[in-house]
Protein backbone atom coordinates (compact mmCIF):
# COMPACT_ATOMS: atom_id res chain seq x y z
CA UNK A 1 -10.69 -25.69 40.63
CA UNK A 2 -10.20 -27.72 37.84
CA UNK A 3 -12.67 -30.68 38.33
CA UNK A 4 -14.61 -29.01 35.32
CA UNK A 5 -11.70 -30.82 32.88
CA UNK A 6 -11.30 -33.63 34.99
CA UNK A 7 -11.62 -34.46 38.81
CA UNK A 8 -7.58 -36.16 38.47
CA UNK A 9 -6.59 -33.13 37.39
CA UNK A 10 -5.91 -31.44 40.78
CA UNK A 11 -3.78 -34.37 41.69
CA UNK A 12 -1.42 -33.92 38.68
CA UNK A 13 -1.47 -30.50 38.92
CA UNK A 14 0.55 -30.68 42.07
CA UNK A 15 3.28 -32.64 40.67
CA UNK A 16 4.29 -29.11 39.22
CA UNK A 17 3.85 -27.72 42.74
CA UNK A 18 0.89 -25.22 43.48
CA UNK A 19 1.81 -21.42 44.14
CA UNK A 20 0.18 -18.02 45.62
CA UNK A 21 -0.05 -16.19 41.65
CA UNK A 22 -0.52 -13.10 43.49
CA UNK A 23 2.49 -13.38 45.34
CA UNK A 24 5.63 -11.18 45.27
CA UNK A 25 8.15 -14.15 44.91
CA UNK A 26 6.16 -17.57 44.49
CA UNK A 27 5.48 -17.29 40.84
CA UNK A 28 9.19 -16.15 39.92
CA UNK A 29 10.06 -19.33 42.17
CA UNK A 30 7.55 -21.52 40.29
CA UNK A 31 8.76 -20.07 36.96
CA UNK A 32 12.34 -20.57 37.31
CA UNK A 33 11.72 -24.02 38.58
CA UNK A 34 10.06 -24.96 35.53
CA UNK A 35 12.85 -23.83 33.30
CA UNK A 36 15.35 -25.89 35.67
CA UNK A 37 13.34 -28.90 34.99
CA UNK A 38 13.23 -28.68 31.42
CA UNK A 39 16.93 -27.96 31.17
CA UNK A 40 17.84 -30.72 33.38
CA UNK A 41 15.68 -33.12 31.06
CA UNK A 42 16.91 -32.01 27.77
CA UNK A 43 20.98 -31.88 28.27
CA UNK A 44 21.78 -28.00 28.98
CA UNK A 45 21.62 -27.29 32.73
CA UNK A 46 24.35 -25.72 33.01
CA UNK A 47 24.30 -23.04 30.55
CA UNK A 48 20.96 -22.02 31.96
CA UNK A 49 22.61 -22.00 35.79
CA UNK A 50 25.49 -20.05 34.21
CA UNK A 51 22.77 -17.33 32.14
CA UNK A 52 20.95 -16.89 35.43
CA UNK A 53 23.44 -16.35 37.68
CA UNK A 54 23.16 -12.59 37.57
CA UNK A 55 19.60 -12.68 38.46
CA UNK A 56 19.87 -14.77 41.35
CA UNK A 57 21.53 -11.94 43.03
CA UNK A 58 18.52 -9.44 42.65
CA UNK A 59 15.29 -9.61 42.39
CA UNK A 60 13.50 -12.59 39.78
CA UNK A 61 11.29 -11.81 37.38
CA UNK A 62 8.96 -13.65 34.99
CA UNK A 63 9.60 -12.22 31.69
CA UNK A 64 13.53 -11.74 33.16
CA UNK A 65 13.92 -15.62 34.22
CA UNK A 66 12.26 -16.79 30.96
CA UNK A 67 13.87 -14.18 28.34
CA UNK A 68 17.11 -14.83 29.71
CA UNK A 69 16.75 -18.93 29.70
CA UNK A 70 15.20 -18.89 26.09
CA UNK A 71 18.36 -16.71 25.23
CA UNK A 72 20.51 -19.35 27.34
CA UNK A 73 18.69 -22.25 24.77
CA UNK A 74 19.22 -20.17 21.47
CA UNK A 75 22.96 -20.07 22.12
CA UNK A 76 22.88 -24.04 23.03
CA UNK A 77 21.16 -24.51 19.34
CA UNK A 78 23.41 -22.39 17.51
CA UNK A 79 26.45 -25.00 18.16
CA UNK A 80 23.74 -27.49 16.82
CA UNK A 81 24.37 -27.04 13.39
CA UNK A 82 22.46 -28.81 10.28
CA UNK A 83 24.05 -30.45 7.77
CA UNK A 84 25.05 -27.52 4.77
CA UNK A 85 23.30 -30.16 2.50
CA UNK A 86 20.27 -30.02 5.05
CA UNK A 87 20.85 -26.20 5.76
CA UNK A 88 17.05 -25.72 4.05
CA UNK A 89 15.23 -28.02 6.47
CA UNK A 90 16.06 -25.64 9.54
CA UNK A 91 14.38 -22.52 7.69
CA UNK A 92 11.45 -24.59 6.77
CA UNK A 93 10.67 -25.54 10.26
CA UNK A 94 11.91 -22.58 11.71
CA UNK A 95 8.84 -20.38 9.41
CA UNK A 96 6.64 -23.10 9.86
CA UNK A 97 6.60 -22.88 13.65
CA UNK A 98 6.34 -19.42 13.49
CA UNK A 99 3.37 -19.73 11.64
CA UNK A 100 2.14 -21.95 14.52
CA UNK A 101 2.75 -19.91 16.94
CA UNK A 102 1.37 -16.31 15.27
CA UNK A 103 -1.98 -18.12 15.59
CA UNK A 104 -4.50 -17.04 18.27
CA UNK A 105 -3.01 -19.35 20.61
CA UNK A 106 -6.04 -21.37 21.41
CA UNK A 107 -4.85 -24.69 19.90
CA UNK A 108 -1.12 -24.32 20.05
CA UNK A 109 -0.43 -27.33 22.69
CA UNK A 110 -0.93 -29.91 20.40
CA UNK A 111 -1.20 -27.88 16.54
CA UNK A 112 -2.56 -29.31 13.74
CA UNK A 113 -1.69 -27.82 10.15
CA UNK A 114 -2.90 -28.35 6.62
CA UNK A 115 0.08 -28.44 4.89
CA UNK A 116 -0.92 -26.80 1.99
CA UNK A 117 -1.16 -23.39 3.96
CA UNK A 118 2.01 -22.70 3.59
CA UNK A 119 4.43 -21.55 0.89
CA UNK A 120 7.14 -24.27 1.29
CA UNK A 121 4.02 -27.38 1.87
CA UNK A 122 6.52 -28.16 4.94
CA UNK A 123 8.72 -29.27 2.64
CA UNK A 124 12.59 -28.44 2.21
CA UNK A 125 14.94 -29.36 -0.64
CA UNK A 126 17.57 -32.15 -0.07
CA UNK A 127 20.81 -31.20 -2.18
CA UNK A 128 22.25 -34.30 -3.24
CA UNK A 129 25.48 -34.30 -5.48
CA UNK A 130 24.78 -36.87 -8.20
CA UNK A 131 26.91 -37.52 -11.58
CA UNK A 132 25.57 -35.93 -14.88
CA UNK A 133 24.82 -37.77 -17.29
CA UNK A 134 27.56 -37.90 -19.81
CA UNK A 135 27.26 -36.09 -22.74
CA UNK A 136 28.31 -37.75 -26.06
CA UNK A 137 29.12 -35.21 -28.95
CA UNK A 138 28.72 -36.57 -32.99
CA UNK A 139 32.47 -35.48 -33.59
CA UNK A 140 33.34 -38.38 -31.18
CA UNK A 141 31.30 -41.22 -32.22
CA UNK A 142 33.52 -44.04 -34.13
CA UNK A 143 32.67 -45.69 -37.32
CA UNK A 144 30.49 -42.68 -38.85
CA UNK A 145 30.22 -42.33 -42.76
CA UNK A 146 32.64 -40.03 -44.05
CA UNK A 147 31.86 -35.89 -44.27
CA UNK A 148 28.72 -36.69 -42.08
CA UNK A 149 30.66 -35.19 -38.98
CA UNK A 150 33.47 -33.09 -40.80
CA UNK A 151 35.47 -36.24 -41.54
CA UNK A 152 37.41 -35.40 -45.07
CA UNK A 153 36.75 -36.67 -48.35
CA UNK A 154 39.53 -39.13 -47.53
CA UNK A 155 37.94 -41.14 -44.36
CA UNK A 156 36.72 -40.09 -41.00
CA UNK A 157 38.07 -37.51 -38.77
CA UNK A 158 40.26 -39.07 -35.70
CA UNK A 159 38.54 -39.33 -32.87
CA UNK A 160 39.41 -37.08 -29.59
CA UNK A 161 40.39 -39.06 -27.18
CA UNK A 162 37.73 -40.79 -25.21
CA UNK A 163 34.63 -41.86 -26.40
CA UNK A 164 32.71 -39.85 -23.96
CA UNK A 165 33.13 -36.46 -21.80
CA UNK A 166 33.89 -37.47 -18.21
CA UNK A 167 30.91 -37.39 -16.34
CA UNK A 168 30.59 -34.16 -13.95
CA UNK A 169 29.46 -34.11 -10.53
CA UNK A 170 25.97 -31.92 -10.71
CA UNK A 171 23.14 -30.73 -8.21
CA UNK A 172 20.20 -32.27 -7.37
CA UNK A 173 17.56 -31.14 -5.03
CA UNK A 174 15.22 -33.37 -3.73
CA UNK A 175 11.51 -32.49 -1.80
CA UNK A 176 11.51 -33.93 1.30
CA UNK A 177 9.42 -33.59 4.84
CA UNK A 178 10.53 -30.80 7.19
CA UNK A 179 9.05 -33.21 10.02
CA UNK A 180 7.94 -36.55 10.86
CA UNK A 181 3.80 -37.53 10.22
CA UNK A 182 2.37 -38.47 12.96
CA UNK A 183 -1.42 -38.78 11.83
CA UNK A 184 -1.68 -42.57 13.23
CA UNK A 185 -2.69 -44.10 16.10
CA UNK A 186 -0.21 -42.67 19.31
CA UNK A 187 0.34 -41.72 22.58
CA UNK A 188 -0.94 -38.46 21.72
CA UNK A 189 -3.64 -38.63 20.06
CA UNK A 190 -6.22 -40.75 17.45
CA UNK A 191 -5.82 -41.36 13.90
CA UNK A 192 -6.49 -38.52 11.83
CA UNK A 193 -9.67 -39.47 10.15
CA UNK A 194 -9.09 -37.65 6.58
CA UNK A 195 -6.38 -37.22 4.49
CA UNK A 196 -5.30 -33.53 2.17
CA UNK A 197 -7.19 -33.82 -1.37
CA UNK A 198 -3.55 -31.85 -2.41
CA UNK A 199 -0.63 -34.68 -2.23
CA UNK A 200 2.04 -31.96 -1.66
CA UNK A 201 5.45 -32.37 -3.74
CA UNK A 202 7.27 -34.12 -0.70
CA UNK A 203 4.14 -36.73 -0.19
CA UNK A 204 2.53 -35.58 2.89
CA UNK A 205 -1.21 -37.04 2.26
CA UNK A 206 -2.28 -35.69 6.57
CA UNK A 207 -2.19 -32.28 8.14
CA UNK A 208 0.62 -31.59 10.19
CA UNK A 209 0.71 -32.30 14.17
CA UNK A 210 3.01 -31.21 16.06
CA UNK A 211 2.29 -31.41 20.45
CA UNK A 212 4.68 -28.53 21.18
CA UNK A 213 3.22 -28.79 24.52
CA UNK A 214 5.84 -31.55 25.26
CA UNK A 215 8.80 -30.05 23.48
CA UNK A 216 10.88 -31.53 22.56
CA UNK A 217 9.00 -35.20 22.86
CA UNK A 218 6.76 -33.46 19.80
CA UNK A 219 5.38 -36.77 18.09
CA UNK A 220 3.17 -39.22 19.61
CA UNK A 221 4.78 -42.23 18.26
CA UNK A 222 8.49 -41.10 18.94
CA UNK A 223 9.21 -41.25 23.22
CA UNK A 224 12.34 -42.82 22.77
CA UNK A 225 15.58 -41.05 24.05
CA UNK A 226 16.94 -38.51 22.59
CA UNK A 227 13.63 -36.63 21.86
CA UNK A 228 13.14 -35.61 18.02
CA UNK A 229 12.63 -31.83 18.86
CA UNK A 230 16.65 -31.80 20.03
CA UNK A 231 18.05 -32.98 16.43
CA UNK A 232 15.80 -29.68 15.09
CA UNK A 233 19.35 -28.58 13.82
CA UNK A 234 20.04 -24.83 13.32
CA UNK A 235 21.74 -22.93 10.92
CA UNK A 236 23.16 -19.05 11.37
CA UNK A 237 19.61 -17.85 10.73
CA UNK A 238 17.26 -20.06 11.86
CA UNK A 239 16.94 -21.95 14.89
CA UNK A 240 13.61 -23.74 15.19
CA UNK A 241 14.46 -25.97 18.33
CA UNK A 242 14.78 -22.35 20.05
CA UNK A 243 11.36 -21.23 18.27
CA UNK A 244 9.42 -24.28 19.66
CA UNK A 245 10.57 -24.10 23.13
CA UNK A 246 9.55 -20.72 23.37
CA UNK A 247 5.81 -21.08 22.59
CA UNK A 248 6.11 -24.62 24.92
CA UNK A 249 7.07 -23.04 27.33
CA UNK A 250 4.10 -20.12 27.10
CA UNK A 251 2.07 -21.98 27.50
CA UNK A 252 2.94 -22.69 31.24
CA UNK A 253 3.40 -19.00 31.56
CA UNK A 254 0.25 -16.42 32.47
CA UNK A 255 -0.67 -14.87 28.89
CA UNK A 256 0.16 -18.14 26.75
CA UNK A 257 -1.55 -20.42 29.38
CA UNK A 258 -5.11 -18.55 29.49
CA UNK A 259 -5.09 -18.11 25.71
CA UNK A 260 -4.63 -21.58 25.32
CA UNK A 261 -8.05 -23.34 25.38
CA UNK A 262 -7.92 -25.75 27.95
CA UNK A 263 -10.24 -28.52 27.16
CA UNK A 264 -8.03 -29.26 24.19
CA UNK A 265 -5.57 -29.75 26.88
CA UNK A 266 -7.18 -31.71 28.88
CA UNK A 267 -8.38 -34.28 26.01
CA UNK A 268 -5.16 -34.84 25.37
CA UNK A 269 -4.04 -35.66 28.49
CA UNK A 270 -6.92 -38.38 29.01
CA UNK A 271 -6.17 -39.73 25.59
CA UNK A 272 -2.12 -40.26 27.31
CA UNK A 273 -3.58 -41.20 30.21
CA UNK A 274 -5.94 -43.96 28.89
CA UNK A 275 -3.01 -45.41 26.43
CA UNK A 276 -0.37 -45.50 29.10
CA UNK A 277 -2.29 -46.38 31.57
CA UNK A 278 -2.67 -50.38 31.22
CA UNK A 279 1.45 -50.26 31.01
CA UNK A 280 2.28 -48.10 34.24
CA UNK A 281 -0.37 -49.92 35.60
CA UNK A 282 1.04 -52.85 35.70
CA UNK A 283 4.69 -51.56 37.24
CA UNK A 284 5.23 -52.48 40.68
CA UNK A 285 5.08 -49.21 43.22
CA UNK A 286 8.50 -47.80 44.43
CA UNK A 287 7.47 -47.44 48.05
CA UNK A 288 7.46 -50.77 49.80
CA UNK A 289 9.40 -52.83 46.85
CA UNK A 290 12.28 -54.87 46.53
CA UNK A 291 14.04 -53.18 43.82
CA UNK A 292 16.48 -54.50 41.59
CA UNK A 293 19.25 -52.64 39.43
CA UNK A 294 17.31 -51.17 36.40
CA UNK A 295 13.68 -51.91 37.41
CA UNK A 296 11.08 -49.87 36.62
CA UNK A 297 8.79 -49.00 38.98
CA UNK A 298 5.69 -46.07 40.18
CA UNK A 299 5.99 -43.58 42.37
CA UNK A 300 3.13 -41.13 42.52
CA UNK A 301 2.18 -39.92 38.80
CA UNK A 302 6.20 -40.32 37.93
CA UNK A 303 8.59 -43.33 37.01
CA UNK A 304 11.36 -44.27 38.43
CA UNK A 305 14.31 -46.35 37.63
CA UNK A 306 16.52 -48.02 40.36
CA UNK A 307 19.96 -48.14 39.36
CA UNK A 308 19.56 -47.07 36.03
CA UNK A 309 19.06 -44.71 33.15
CA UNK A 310 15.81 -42.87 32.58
CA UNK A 311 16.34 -43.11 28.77
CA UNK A 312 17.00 -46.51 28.32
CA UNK A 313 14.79 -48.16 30.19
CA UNK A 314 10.69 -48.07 29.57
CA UNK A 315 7.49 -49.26 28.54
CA UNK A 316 6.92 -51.27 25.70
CA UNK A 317 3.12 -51.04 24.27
CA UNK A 318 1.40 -51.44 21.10
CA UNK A 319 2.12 -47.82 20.34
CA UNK A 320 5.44 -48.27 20.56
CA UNK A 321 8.25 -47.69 23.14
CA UNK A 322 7.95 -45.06 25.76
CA UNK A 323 11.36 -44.22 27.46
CA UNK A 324 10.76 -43.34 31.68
CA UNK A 325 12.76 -39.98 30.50
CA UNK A 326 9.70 -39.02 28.04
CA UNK A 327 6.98 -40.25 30.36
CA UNK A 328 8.13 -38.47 33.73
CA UNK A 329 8.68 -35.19 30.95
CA UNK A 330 5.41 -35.53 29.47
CA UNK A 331 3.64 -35.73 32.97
CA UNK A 332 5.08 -33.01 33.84
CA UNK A 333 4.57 -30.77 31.02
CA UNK A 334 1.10 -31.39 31.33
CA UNK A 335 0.81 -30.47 35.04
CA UNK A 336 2.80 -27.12 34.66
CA UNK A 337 -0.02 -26.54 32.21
CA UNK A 338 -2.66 -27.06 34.77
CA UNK A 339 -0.75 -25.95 37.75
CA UNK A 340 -0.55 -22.51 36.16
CA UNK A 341 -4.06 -22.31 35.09
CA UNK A 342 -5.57 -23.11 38.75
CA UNK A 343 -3.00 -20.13 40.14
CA UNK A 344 -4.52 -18.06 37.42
CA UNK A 345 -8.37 -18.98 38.00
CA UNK A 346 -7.58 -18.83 41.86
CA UNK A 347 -6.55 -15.02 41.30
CA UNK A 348 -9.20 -14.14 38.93
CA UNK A 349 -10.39 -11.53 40.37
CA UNK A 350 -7.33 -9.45 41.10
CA UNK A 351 -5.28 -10.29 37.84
CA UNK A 352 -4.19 -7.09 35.87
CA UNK A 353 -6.15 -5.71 33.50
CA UNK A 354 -4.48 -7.47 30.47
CA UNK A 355 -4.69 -10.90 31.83
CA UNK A 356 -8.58 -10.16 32.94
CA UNK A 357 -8.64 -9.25 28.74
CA UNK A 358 -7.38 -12.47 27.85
CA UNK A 359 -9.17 -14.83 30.52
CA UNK A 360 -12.58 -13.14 29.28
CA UNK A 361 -11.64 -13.97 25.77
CA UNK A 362 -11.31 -17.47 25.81
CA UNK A 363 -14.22 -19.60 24.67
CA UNK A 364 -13.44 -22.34 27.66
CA UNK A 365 -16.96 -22.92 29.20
CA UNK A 366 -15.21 -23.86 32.91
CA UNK A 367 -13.57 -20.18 32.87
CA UNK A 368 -16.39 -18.66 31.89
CA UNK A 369 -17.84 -20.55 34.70
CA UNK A 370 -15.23 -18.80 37.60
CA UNK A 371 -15.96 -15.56 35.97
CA UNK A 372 -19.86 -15.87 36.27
CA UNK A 373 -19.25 -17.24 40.01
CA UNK A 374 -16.65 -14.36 40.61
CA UNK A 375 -19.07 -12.10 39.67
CA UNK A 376 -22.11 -13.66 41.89
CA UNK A 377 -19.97 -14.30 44.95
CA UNK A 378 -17.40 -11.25 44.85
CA UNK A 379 -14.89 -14.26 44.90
């Protein structure tokens, strides 16, 4: 069913594992196996094993599973706290995710945002403590003409003592990014072609991008271990780590997944798969190798390391490093996606009324293609 994006598709698609949508227990299953994955990947298993325990013992259920991991993930960023002279950058990108995600939700798994939208210009202020100047008063300058600074008639005043105040210590706040550019060439994506005609006070000259479909690996030139979307630091107020994984993971979810425009999706995923490509493709296959202690090899759509960490060991390629943590994640992000999509196109015609809503509201020519065949086969 999904050979209208791409006839691979399919394939990758069952990395994720495939599921009955209309069944009483496969999608909670599918669901919470997601939200294992991700936690195993990204350091907090076992809160989410300790937050779900209760469920296990009753009946799953989508929003249940999710709304009780994203709760497990807020209380992991809470004990990440920012810097108190960095305690502005977490409300910056905190608001400026939300302003991502309040969108339609048609281009939210790789968003792109001009800057200059928004009241801060993704920009938060540095506080730097910096000496002021020292001040020099005319009663304490030396060698001055008599009477010109209340000396007496008889000769200059005495000096105080010192020829200068001692310098104070004095705040400074300085613009700087909330995030990292990404607008060149990457793993995610081509140059952006034009650059903002408004040089915000912080010096971004190119829109925002952000793929928050592979939270936390968010920038195309950054798959190194750790990923950048796990030092999003929070404060009491804001956590913006917690705010991004919750519309990433939407967007493997029923409503978030048939808003999202799919062809955007799956453009993005050719443009990873044509730039990694040449580098996996030269990797010897797992199955049927001689392996050696931290050797990288293939093994379906996935990497694998013998002997080894996932994190440190990779593929080097004119983009830039990618760890085998932050490809295996990336693949996999990308078949939840389309894993979830085919469940939902596969159950088209008995999906509840607000899910019918949203699938018949999406521009995507290939669903409007099931629908039209739904309706002239009954299917």
């Amino acid at each position: 069913m999904l050979e209208c994006y791409d006839a691979e598709l399919d394939a990758l698609a069952d990395l994720a594992g495939d599921f009955d949508f209309l069944s009483t227990i496969e999608p909670e299953a599918w669901i919470s196996r997601q939200w294992t994955e991700i936690a195993a990947a990204t350091g907090w298993a076992d809160e989410l094993d300790t937050a779900i325990a209760g469920l296990r013992r009753g009946r799953l259920g989508l929003a249940d599973v999710s709304a009780t991991a994203l709760a497990a993930f807020r209380r992991v960023a809470r004990g990440r706290l920012e810097d108190e002279s960095r305690s502005d950058r977490a409300r910056v990108r905190a608001e400026v995710l939300a302003t991502i995600g309040a969108g339609s939700g048609e281009h939210l798994w790789r968003a792109e945002l001009d800057v200059t939208s928004v009241a801060s210009g993704v920009c938060y202020g540095l506080t730097q403590w910096r000496p002021r100047p020292p001040t020099v008063k005319a009663s304490q300058l030396v060698g001055i003409a008599p009477g010109v600074a209340g000396g007496s008639e008889g000769g200059a005043k005495t000096p105080s003592k010192g020829l200068a105040a001692e310098p104070r210590p004095d705040v400074v706040t300085l613009p700087q990014r909330a995030f990292l550019a990404d607008a060149g060439p990457s793993y995610f994506g081509p140059p952006i072609p034009s650059t903002l005609l408004h040089r915000p006070g912080c010096g971004w000259q190119t829109p925002l991008r952000l793929c928050l479909g592979t939270f936390p690996w968010v920038y195309g030139h950054r798959l190194q271990a750790p990923a950048p979307g796990l030092g999003w630091r929070s404060t009491a107020a804001h956590q913006p780590a917690a705010v991004a994984l919750e519309i990433a993971s939407g967007l493997w979810q029923p409503s978030g997944n048939l808003r999202q425009d799919a062809r955007e999706v799956a453009a993005q995923w050719k443009h990873w798969r044509a730039a990694t490509a040449p580098l996996v493709g030269s990797l010897p296959a797992a199955e049927g190798s001689v392996q050696r202690a931290g050797g990288l090899y293939r093994r379906g759509m996935v990497l694998e390391v013998f002997q080894g960490s996932e994190e440190l060991v990779g593929l080097n390629g004119p983009r830039g490093f990618v760890c085998a943590a932050a490809y295996n994640f990336v693949q996999r992000r990308y078949a939840a996606f389309f894993a979830m999509r085919r469940a939902l196109v596969r159950a088209r015609a008995k999906l509840i009324p607000e899910l019918r809503g949203i699938l018949n509201a999406n521009p995507d020519p290939c669903l409007r293609q099931q629908v039209f065949l739904a309706q002239v086969f009954g299917g």
